[in-house]
N, C-alpha and C. Protein backbone atom coordinates (compact mmCIF):
# COMPACT_ATOMS: atom_id res chain seq x y z
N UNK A 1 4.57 21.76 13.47
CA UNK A 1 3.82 20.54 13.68
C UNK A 1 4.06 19.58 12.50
N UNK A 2 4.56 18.04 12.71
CA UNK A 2 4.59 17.38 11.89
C UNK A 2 2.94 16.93 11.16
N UNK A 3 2.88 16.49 9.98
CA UNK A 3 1.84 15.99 9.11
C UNK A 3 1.58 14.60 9.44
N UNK A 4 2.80 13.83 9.60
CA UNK A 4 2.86 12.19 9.80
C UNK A 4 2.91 11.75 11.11
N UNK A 5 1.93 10.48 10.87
CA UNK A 5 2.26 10.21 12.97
C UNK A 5 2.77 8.89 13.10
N UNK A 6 4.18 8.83 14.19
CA UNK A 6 4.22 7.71 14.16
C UNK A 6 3.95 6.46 15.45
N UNK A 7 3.70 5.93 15.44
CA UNK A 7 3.34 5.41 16.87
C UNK A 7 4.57 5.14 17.79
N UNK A 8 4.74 5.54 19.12
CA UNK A 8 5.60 5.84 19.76
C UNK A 8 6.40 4.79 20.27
N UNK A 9 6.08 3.72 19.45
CA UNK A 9 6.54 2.36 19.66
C UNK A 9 7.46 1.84 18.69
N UNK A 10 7.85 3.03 18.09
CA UNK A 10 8.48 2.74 16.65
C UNK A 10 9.18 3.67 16.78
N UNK A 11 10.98 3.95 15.86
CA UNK A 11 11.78 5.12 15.96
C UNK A 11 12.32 4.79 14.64
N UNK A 12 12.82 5.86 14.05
CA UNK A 12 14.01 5.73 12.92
C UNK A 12 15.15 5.56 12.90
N UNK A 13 15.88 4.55 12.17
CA UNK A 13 17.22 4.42 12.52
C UNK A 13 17.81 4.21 10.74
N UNK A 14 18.59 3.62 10.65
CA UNK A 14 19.79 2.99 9.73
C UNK A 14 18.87 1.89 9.39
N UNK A 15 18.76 1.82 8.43
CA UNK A 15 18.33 0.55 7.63
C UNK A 15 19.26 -0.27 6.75
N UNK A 16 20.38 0.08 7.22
CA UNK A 16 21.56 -0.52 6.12
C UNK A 16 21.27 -0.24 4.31
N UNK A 17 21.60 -0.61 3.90
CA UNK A 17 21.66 -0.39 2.42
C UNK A 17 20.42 0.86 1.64
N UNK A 18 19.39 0.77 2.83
CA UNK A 18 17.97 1.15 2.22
C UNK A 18 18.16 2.64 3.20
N UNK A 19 19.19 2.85 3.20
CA UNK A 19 19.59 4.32 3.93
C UNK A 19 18.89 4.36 5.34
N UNK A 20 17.63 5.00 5.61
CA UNK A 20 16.86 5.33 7.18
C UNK A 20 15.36 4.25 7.01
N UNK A 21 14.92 4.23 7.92
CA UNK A 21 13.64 3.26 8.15
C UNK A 21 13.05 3.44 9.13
N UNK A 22 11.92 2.76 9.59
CA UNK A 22 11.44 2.91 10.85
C UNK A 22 11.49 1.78 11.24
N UNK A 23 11.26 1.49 12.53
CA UNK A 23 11.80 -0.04 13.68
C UNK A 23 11.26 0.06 14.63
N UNK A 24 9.92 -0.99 15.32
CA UNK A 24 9.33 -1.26 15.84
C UNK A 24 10.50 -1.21 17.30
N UNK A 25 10.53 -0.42 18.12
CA UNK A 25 10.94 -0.20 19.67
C UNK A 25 10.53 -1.11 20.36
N UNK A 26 9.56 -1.49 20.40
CA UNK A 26 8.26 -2.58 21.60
C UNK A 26 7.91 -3.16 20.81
N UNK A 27 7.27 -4.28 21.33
CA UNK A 27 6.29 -5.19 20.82
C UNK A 27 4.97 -4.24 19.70
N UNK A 28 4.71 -4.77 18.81
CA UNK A 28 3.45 -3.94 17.88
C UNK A 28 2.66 -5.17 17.77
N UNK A 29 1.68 -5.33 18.08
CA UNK A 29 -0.04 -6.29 17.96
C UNK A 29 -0.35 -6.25 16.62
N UNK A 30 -1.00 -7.43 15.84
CA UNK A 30 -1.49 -7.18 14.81
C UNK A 30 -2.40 -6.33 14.46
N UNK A 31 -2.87 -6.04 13.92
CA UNK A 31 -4.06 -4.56 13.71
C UNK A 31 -3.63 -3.58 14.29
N UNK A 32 -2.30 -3.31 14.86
CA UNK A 32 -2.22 -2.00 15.60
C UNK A 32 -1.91 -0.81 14.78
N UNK A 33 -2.49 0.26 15.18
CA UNK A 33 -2.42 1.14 13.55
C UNK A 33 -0.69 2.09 14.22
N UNK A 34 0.33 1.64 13.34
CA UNK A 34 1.44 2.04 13.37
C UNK A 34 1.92 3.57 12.64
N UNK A 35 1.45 3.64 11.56
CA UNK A 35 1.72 5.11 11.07
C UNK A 35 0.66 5.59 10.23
N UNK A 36 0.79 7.18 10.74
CA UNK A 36 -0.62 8.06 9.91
C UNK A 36 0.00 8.96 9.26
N UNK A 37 -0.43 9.09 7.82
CA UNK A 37 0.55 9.72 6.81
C UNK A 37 -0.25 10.91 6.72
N UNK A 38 0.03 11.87 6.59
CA UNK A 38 -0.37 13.39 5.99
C UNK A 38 0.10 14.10 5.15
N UNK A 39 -0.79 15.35 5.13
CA UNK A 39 0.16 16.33 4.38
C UNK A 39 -1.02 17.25 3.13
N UNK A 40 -0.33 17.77 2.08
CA UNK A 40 -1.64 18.28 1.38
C UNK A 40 -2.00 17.28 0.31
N UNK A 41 -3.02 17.96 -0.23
CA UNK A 41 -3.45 16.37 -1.43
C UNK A 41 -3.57 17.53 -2.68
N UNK A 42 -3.30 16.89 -3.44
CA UNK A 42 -2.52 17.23 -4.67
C UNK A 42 -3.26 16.49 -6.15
N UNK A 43 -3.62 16.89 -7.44
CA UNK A 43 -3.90 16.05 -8.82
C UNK A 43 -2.43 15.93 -9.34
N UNK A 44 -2.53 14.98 -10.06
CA UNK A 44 -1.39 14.12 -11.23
C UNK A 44 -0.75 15.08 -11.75
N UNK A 45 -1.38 16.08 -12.14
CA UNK A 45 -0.59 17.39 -13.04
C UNK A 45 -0.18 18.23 -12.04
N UNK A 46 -0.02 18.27 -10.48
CA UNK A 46 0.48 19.09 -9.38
C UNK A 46 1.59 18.34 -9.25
N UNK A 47 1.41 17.31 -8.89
CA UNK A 47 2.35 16.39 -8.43
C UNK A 47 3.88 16.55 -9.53
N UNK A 48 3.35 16.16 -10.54
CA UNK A 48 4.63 16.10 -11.59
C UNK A 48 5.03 17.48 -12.06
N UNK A 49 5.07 18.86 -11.33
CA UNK A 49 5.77 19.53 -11.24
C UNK A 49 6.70 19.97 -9.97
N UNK A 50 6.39 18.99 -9.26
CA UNK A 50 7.13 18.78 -8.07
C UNK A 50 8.68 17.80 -8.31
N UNK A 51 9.38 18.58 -7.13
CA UNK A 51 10.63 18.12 -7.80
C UNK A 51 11.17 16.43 -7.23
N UNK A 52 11.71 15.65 -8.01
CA UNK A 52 11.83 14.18 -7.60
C UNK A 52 11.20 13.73 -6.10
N UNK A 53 12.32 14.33 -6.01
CA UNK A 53 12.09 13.71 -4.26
C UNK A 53 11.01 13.65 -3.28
N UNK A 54 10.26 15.24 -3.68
CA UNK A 54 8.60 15.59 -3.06
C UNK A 54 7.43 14.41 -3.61
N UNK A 55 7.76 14.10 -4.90
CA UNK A 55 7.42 12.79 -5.55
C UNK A 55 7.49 11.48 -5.27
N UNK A 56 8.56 11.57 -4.58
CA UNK A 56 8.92 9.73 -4.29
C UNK A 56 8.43 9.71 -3.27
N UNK A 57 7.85 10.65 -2.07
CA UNK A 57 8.01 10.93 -0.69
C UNK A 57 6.18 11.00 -0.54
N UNK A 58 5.84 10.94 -2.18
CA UNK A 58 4.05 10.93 -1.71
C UNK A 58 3.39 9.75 -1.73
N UNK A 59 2.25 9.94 -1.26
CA UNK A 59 1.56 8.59 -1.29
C UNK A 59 0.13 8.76 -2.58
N UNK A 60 -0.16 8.25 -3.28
CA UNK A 60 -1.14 7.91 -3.94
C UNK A 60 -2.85 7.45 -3.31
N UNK A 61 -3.56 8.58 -3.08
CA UNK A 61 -4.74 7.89 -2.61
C UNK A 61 -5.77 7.79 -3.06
N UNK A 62 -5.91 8.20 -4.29
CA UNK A 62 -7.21 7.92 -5.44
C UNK A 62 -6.45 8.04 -6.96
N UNK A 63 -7.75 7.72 -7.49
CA UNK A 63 -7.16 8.01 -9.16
C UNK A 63 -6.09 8.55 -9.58
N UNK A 64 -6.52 10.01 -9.13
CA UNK A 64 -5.63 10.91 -9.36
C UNK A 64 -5.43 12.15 -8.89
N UNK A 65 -5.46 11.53 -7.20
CA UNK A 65 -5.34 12.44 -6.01
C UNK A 65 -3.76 12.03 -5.41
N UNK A 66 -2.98 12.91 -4.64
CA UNK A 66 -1.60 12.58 -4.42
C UNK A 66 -1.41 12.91 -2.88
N UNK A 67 -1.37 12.64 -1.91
CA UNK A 67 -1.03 13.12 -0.88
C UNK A 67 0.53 13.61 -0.65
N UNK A 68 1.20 15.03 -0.74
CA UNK A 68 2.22 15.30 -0.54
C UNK A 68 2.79 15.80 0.66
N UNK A 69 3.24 15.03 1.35
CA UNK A 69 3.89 15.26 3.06
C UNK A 69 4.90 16.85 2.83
N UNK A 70 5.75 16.95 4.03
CA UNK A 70 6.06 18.53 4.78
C UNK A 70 7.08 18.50 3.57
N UNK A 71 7.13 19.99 3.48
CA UNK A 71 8.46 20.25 2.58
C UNK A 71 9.93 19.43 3.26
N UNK A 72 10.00 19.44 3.83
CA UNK A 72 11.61 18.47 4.83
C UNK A 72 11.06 17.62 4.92
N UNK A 73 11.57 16.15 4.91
CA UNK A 73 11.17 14.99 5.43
C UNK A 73 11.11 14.69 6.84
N UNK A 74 10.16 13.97 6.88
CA UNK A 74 9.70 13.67 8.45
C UNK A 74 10.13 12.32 8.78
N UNK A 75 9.87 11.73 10.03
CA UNK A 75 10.03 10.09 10.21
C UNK A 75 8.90 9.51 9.60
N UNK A 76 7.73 9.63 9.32
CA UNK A 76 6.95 9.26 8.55
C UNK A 76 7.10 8.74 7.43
N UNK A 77 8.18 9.73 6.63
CA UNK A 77 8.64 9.55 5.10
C UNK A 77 9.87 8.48 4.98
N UNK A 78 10.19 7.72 6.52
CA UNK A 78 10.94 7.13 5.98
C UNK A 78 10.33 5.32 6.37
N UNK A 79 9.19 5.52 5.88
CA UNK A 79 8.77 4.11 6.01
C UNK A 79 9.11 3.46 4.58
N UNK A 80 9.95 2.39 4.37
CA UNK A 80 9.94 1.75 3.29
C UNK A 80 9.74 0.68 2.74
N UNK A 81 9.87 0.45 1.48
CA UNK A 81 8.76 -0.61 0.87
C UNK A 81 9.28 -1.92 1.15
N UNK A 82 8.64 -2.62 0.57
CA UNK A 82 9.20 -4.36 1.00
C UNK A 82 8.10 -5.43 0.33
N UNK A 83 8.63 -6.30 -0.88
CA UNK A 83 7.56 -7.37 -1.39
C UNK A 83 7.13 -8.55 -0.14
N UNK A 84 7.48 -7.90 1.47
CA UNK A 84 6.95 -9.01 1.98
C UNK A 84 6.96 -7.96 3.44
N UNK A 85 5.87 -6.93 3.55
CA UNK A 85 5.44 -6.22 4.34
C UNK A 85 4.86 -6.53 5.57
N UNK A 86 5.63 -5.82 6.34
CA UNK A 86 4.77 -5.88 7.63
C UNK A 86 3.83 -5.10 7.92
N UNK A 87 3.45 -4.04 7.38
CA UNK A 87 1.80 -3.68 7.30
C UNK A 87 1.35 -3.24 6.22
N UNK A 88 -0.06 -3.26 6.42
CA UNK A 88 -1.05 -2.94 5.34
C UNK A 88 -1.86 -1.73 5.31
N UNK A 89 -2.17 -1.47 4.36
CA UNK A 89 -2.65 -0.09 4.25
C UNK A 89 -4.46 -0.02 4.77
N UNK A 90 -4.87 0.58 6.12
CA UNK A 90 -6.12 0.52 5.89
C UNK A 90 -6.55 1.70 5.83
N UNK A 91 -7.94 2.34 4.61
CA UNK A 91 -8.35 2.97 4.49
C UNK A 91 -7.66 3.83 3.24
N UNK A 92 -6.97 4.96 3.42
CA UNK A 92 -5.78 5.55 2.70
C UNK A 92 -4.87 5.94 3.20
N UNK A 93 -4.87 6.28 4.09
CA UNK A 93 -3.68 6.88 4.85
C UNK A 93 -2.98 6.39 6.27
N UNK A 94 -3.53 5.23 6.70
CA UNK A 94 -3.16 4.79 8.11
C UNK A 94 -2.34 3.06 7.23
N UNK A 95 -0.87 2.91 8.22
CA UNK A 95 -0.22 1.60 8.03
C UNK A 95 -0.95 0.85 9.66
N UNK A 96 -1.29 -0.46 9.48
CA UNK A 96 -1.74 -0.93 10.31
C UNK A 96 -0.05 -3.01 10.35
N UNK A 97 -0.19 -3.16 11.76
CA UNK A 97 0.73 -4.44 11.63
C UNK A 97 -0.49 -5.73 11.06
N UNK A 98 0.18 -6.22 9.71
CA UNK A 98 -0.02 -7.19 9.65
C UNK A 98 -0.25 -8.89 10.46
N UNK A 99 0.97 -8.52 11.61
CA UNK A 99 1.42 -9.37 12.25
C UNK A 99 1.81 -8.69 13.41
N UNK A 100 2.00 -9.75 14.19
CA UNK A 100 2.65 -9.38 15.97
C UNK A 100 4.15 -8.61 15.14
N UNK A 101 4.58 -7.64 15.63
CA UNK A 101 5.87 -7.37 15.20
C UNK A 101 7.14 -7.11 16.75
N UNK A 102 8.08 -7.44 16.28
CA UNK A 102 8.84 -8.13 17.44
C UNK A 102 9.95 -6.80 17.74
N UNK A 103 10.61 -6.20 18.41
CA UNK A 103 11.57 -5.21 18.71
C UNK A 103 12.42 -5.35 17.47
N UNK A 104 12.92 -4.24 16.96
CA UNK A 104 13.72 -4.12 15.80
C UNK A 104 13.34 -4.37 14.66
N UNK A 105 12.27 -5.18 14.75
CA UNK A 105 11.58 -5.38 13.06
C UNK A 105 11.25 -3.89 12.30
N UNK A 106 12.04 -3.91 11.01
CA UNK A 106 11.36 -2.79 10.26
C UNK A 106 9.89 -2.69 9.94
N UNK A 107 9.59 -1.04 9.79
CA UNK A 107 8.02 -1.29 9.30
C UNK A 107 7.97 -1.22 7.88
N UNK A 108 7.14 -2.02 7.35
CA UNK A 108 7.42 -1.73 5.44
C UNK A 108 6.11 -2.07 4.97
N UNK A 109 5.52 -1.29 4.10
CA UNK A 109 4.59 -1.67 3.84
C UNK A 109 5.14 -2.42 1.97
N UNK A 110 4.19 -2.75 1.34
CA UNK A 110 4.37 -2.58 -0.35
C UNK A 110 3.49 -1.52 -0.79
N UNK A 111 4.36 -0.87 -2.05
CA UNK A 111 4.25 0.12 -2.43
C UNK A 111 2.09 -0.17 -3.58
N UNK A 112 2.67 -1.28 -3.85
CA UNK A 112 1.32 -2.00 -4.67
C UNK A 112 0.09 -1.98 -4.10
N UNK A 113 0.19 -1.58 -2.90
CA UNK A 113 -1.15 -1.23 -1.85
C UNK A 113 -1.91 0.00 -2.09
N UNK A 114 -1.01 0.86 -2.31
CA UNK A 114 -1.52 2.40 -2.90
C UNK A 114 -1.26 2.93 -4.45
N UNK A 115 -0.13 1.93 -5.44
CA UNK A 115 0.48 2.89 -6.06
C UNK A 115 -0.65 2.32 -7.82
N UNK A 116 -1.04 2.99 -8.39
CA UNK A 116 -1.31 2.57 -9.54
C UNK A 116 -0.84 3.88 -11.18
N UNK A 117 -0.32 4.17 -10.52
CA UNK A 117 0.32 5.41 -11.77
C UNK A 117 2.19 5.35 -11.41
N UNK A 118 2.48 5.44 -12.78
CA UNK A 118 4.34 5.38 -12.82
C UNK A 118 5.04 6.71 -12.07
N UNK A 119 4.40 7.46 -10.83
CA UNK A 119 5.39 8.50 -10.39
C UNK A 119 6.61 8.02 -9.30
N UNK A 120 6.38 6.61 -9.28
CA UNK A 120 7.43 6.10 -7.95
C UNK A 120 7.76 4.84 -8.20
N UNK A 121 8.26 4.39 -9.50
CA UNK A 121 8.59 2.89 -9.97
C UNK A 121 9.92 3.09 -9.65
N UNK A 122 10.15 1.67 -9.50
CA UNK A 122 11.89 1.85 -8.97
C UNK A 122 12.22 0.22 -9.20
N UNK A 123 13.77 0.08 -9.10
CA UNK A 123 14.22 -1.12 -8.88
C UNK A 123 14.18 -1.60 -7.57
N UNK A 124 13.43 -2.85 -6.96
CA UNK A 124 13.90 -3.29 -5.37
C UNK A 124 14.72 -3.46 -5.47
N UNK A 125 15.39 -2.71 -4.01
CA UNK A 125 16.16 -4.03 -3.54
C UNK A 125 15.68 -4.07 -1.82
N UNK A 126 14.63 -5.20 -1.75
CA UNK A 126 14.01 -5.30 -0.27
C UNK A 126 14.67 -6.13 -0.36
N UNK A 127 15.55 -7.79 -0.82
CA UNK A 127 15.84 -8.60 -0.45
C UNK A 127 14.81 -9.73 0.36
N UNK A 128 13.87 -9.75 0.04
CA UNK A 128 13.10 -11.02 0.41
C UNK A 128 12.83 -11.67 -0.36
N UNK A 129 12.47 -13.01 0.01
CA UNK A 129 12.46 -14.41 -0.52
C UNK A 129 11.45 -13.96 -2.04
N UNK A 130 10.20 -13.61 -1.67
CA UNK A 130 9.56 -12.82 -2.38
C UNK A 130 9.95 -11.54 -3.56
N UNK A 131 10.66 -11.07 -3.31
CA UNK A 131 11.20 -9.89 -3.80
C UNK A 131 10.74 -9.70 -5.61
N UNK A 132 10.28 -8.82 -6.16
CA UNK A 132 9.94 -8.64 -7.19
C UNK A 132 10.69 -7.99 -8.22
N UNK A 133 12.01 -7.37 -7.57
CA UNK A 133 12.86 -7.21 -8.15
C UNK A 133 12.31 -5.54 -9.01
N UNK A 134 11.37 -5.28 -9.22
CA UNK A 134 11.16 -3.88 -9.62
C UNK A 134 9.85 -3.82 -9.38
N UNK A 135 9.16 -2.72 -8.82
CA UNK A 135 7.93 -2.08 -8.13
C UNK A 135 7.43 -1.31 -9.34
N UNK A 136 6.20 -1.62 -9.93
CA UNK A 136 5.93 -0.77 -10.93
C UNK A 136 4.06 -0.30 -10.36
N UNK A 137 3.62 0.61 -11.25
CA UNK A 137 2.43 0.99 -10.89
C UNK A 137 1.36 -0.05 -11.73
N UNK A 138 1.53 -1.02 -11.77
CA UNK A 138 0.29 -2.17 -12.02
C UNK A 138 0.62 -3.39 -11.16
N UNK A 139 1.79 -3.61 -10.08
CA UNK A 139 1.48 -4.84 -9.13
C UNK A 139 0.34 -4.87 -8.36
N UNK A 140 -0.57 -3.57 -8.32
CA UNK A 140 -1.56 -4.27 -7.66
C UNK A 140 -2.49 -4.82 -8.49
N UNK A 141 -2.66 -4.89 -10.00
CA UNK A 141 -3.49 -5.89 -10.85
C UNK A 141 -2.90 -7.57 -10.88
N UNK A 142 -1.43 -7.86 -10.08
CA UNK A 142 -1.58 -8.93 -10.03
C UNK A 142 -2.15 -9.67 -9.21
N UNK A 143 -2.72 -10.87 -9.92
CA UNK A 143 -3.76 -12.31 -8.98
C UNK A 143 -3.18 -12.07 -7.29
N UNK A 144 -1.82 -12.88 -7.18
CA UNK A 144 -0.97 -13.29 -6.33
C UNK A 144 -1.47 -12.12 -5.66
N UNK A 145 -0.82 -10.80 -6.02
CA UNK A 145 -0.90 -9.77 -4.53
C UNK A 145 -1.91 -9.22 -4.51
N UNK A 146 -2.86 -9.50 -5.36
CA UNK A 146 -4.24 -8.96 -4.98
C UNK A 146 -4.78 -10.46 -3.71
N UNK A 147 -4.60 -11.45 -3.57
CA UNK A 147 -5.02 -12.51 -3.02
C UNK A 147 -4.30 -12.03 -1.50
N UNK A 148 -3.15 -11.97 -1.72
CA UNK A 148 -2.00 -11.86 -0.60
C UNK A 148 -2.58 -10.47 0.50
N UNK A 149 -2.88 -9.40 -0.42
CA UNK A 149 -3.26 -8.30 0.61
C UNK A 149 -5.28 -7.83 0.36
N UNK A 150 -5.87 -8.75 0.26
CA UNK A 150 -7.26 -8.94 0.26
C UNK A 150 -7.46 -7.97 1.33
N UNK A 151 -8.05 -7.27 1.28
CA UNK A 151 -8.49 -5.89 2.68
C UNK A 151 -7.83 -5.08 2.89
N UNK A 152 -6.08 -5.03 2.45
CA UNK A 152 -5.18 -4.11 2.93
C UNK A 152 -4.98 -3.16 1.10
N UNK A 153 -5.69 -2.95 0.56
CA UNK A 153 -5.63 -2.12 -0.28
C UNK A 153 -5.75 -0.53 -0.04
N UNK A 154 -5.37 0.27 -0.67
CA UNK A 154 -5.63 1.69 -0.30
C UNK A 154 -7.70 1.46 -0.93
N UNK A 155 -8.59 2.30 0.05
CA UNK A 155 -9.54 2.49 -0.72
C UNK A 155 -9.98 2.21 -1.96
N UNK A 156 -9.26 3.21 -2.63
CA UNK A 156 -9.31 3.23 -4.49
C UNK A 156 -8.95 2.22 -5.15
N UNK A 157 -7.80 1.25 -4.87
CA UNK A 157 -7.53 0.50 -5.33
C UNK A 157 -8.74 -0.64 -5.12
N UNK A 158 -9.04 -1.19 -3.78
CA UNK A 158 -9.96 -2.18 -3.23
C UNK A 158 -11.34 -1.65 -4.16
N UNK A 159 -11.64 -0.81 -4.15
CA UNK A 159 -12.99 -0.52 -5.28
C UNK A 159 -12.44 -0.78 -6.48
N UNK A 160 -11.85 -0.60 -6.99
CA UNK A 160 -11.29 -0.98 -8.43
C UNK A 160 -11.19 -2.75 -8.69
N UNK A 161 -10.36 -3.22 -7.46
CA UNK A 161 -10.21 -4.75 -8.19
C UNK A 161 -11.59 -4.88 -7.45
N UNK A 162 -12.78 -4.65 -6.44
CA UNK A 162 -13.99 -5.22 -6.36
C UNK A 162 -14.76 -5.22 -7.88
N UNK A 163 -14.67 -3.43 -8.29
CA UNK A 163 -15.09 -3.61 -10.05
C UNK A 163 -14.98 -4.42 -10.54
N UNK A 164 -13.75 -4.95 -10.98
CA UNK A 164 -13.07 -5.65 -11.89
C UNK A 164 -13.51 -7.56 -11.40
N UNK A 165 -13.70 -7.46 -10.43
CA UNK A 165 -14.10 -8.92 -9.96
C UNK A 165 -15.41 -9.01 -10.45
N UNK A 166 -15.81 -7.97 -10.38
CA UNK A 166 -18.02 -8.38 -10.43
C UNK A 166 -18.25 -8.08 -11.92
N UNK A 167 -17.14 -7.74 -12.78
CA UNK A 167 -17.28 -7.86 -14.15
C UNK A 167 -16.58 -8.78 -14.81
N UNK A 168 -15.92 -9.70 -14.21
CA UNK A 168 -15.91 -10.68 -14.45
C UNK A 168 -16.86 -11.88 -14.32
N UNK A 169 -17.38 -12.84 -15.56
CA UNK A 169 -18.78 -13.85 -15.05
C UNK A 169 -17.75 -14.80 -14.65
N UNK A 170 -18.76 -15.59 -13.16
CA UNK A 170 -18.15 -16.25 -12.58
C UNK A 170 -18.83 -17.78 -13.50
N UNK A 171 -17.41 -18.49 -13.58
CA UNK A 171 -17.61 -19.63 -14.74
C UNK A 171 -18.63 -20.35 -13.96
N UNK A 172 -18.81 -20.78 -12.89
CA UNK A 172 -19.89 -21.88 -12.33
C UNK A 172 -21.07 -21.48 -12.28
N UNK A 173 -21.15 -19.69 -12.47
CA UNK A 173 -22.62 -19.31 -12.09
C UNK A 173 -23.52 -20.01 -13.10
N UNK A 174 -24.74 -20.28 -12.75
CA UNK A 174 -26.11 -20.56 -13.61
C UNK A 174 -26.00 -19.88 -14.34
N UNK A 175 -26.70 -19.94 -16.39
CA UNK A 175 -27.08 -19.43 -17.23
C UNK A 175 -28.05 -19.31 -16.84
N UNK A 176 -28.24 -17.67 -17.08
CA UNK A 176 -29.58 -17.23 -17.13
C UNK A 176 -29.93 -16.74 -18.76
N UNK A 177 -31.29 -16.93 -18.86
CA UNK A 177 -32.14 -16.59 -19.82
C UNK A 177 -32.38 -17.98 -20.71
N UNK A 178 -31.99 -18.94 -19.79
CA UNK A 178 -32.32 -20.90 -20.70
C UNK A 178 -33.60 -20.73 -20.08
N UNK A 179 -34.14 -22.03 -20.89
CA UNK A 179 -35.44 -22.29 -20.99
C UNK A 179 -35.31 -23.24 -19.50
N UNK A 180 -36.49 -22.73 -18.48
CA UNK A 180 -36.25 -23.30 -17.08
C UNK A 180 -36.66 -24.97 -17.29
N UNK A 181 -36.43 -25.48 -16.47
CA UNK A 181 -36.98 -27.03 -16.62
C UNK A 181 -38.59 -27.57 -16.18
N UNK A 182 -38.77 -28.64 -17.28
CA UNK A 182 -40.27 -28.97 -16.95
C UNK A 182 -40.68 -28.88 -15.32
N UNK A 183 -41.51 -28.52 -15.06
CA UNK A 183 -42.09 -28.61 -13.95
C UNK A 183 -42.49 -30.36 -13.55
N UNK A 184 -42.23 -30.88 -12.51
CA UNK A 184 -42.51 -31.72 -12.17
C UNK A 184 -44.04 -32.32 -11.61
N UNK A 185 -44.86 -31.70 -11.97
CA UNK A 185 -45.91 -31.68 -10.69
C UNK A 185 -46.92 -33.15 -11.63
């Protein structure tokens, strides 16, 4: 039994340069939940005695929790990244379409949706207009793609920049603890 599911509207093929991928077969609806990732879940110090590849092939779904898919790779494992994704991550483990997706469109999510620790930094090469040119484990602290994927964060991450927002004072709010104003009466 495979760990990963992919929706039957989607197959793996040749992705040219980016070796295998997955590719929308049919029409895919926005919100349609396209792939469900599995497998066992794993801490930071499990993970990094695992050998490269079992590594590159996991997904990140908390702090420092690791989800590691089947010993062989599945079609699941060959969803790949892209600074200008066609789906988003909802929850932790489900890719959902961003957008209507059209026959042959690859599915790609960005890696910055789930990733916040250095076990899967790499050089892109997605080739989009966008393109960031290297994927590291702090793009999701930037402004831009925190704005860009607002809701499509893994869990952990979306609690983290909510933290980080509500500890920030918002410059327009009212001072509190001034002396209130005369009463008018």
């Amino acid at each position: 039994m495979q760990v990963n599911w992919l929706s039957p509207k989607t197959q793996v093929q040749r992705a040219g340069s980016h070796g295998t991928g997955v590719f929308a077969r049919e029409p895919i609806a926005t919100g349609e939940t396209v792939v469900a990732f599995g497998g066992r879940v794993c801490d930071g110090a499990a993970l990094s005695r695992l050998p490269p590849r079992r590594r590159m092939l996991s997904l990140q779904i908390d702090d420092d929790l690791y989800l590691v898919g089947a010993d062989e790779p599945e079609p699941g494992d060959f969803v790949n990244h892209s600074c200008e994704p066609t789906c988003g991550v909802c929850g932790s483990v489900l890719l959902v379409a961003l957008r209507d997706l059209a026959p042959g469109e690859e599915i790609t999510f960005d890696y910055a949706m789930t990733d916040s620790t250095p076990y899967d930094e790499f050089t892109c090469s997605c080739g989009t207009p966008s393109c960031r040119g290297l994927v590291t484990a702090r793009d999701w602290e930037r402004p831009d793609l925190q704005a860009r994927y607002d809701g499509w964060f893994s869990g952990y991450l979306q609690r983290r920049i909510a933290a980080r927002a509500a500890a920030v004072p918002d410059p327009v709010a009212p001072v509190t603890g001034t002396a209130a104003a005369p009463s008018s009466r």
